[in-house]
Protein backbone atom coordinates (compact mmCIF):
# COMPACT_ATOMS: atom_id res chain seq x y z
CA UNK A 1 0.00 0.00 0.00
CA UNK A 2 1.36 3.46 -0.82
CA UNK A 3 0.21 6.45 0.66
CA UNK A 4 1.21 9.55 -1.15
CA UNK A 5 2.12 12.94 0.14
CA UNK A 6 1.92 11.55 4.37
CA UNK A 7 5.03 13.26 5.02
CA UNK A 8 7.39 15.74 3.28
CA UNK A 9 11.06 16.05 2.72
CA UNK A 10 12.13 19.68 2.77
CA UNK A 11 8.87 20.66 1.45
CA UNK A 12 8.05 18.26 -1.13
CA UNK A 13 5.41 15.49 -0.31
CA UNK A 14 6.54 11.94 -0.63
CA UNK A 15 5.46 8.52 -0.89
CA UNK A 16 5.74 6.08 2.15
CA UNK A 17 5.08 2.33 0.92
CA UNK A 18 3.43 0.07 3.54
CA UNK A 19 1.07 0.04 5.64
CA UNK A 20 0.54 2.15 8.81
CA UNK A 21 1.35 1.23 11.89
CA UNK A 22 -0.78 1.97 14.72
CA UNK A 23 -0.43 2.44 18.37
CA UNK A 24 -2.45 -0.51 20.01
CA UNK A 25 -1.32 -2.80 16.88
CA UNK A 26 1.38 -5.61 17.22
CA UNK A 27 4.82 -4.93 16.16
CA UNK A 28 5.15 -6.78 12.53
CA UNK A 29 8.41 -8.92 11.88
CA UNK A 30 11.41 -7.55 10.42
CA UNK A 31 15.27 -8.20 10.59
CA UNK A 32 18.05 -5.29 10.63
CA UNK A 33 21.82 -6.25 10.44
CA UNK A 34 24.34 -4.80 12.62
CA UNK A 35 27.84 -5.10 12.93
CA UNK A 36 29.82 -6.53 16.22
CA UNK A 37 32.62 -7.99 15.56
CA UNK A 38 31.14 -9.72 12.28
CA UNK A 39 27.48 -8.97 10.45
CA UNK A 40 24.47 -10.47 13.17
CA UNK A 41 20.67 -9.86 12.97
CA UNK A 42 17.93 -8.42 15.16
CA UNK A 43 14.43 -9.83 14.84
CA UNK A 44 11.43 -8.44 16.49
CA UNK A 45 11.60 -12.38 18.39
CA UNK A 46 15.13 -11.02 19.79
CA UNK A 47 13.61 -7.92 21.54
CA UNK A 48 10.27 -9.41 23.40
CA UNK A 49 10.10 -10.07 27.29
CA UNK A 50 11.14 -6.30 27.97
CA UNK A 51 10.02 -2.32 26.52
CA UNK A 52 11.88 -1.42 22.93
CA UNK A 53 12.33 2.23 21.72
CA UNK A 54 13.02 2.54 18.25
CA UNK A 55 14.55 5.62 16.67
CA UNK A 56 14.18 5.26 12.70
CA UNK A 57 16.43 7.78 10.97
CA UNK A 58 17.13 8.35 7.36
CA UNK A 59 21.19 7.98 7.53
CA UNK A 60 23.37 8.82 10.07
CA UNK A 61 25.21 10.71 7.54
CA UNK A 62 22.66 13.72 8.00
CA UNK A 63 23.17 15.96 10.48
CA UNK A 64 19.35 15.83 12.00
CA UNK A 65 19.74 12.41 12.21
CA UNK A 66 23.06 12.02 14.25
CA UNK A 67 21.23 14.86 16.12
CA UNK A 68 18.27 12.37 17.24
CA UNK A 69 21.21 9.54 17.37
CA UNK A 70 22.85 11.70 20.23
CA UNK A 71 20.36 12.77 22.12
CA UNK A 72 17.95 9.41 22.74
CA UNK A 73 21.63 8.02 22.91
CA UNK A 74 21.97 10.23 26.16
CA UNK A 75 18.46 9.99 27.44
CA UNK A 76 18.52 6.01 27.29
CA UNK A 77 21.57 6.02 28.85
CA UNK A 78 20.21 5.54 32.78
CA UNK A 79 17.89 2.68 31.68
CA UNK A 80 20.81 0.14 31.46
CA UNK A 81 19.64 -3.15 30.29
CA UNK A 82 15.84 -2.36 31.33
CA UNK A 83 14.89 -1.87 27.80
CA UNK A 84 16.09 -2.87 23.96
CA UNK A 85 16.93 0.49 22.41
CA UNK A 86 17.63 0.52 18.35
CA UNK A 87 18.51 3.15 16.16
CA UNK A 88 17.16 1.76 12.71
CA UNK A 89 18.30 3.31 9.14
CA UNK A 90 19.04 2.09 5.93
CA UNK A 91 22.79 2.66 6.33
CA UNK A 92 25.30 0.17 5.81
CA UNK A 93 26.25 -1.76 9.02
CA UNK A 94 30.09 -0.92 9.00
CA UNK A 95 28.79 3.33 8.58
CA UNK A 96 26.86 2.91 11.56
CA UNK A 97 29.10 1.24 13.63
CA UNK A 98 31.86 3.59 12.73
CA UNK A 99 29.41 6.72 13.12
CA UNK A 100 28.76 4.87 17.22
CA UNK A 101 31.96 4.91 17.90
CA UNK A 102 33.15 8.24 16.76
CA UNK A 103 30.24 9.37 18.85
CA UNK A 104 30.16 6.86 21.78
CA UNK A 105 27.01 5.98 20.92
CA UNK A 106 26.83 3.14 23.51
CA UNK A 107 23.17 3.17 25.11
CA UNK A 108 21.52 1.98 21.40
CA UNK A 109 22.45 -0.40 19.28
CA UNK A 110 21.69 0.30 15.45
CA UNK A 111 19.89 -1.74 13.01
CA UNK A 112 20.59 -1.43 8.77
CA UNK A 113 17.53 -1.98 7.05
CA UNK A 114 19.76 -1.82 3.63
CA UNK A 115 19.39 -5.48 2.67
CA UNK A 116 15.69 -5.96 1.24
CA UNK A 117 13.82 -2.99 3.11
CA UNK A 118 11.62 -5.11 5.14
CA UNK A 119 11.41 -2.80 8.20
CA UNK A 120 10.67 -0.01 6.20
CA UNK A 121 8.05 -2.13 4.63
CA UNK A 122 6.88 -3.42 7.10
CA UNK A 123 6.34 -0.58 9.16
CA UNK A 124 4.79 1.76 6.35
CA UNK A 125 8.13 3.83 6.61
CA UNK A 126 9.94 3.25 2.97
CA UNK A 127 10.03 6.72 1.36
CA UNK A 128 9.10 5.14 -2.29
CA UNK A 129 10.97 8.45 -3.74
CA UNK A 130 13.89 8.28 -1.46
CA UNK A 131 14.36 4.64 -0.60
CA UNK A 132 15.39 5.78 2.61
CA UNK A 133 13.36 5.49 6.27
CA UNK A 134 11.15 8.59 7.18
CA UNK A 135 12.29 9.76 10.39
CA UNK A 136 9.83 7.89 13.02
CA UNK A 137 10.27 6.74 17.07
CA UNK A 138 8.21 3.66 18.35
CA UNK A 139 7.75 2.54 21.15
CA UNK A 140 6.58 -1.35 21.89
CA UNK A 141 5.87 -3.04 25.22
CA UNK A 142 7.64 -6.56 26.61
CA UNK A 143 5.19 -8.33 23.91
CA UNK A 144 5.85 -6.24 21.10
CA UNK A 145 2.92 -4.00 21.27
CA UNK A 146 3.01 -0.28 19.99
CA UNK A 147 2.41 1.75 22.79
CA UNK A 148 3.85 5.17 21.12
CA UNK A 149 4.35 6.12 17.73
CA UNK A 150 5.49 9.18 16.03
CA UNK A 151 6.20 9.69 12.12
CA UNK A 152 7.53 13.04 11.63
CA UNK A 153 5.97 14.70 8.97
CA UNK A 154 8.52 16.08 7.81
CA UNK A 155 11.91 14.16 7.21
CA UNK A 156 14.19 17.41 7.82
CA UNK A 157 12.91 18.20 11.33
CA UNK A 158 13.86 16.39 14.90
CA UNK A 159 11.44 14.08 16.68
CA UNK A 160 9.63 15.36 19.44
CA UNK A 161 11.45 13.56 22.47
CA UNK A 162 10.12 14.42 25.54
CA UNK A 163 6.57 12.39 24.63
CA UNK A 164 8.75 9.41 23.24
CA UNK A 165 10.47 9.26 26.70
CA UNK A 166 7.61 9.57 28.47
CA UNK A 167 5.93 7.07 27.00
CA UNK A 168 9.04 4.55 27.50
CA UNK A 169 9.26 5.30 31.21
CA UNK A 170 5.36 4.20 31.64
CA UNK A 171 6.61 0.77 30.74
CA UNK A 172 9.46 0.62 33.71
């Protein structure tokens, strides 16, 4: 399903392929890769029995999106091991590890959707035009519910992360 012009990228509507995801819906299956010490994957299977925030960012080559990357980075860093906390783009694995530890991006781990797209897909957050992520936070309960969702409307402009946060902290 495609729905044409739900968000915009520096003023110009665009395309997101999928369908929507709602808050009160269940999480749908997808696999990211990440690298540590070698290529590994991240299901949705891998994250249930505890609360997952998900930051979804174009590329960490963008300067809004290492801007999100940082600051969830520093706001997740006092839950420890309480919750799964992703950073999801369409990056390469090796660019986002490199990008993690230039910044000491330690409190997230990130997911590359760069291999067939199906978290974008799956999540109704493939920017048809783009073939990048829009820019999008989730957050899911221990089973993999959506509790919080938030698709930014448009691609250029931060999340809004105090709501995101809150909504995480509910779950603890």
């Amino acid at each position: 399903m495609a729905r044409a012009g739900a968000i915009t990228f520096k003023g110009n509507p665009m395309t997101l392929l999928g369908s929507e995801l709602n808050v009160g819906s269940a999480a749908p299956e997808f696999k990211i890769h990440f690298f540590e010490g070698g290529l590994k994957t991240i299901t949705l299977a891998d994250l249930k029995g505890k609360p997952t925030f998900i930051s979804v960012v174009p590329s960490l080559d963008t300067g809004t999106c290492q801007i999100q990357t940082k600051k969830f980075n520093v706001e997740l860093a006092g839950m420890g091991d309480k919750v799964n906390a992703l950073t999801v783009s369409r990056d390469l694995p090796f660019a986002m590890n490199r990008f993690c530890g230039a910044e000491d991006i330690k409190s997230m781990k990130v997911g590359s959707d760069y291999q067939d797209g199906n978290f974008g897909l799956n999540f109704g957050l493939m920017i048809d035009e783009l073939k990048l992520l829009a820019r999008a936070v989730y957050v899911l309960d221990a089973n993999g519910k959506v509790v919080y969702k938030e698709i930014v409307s448009e691609v250029a402009q931060e999340p809004d992360y105090a709501p995101a946060m809150a909504a995480l902290k509910t779950l603890l």
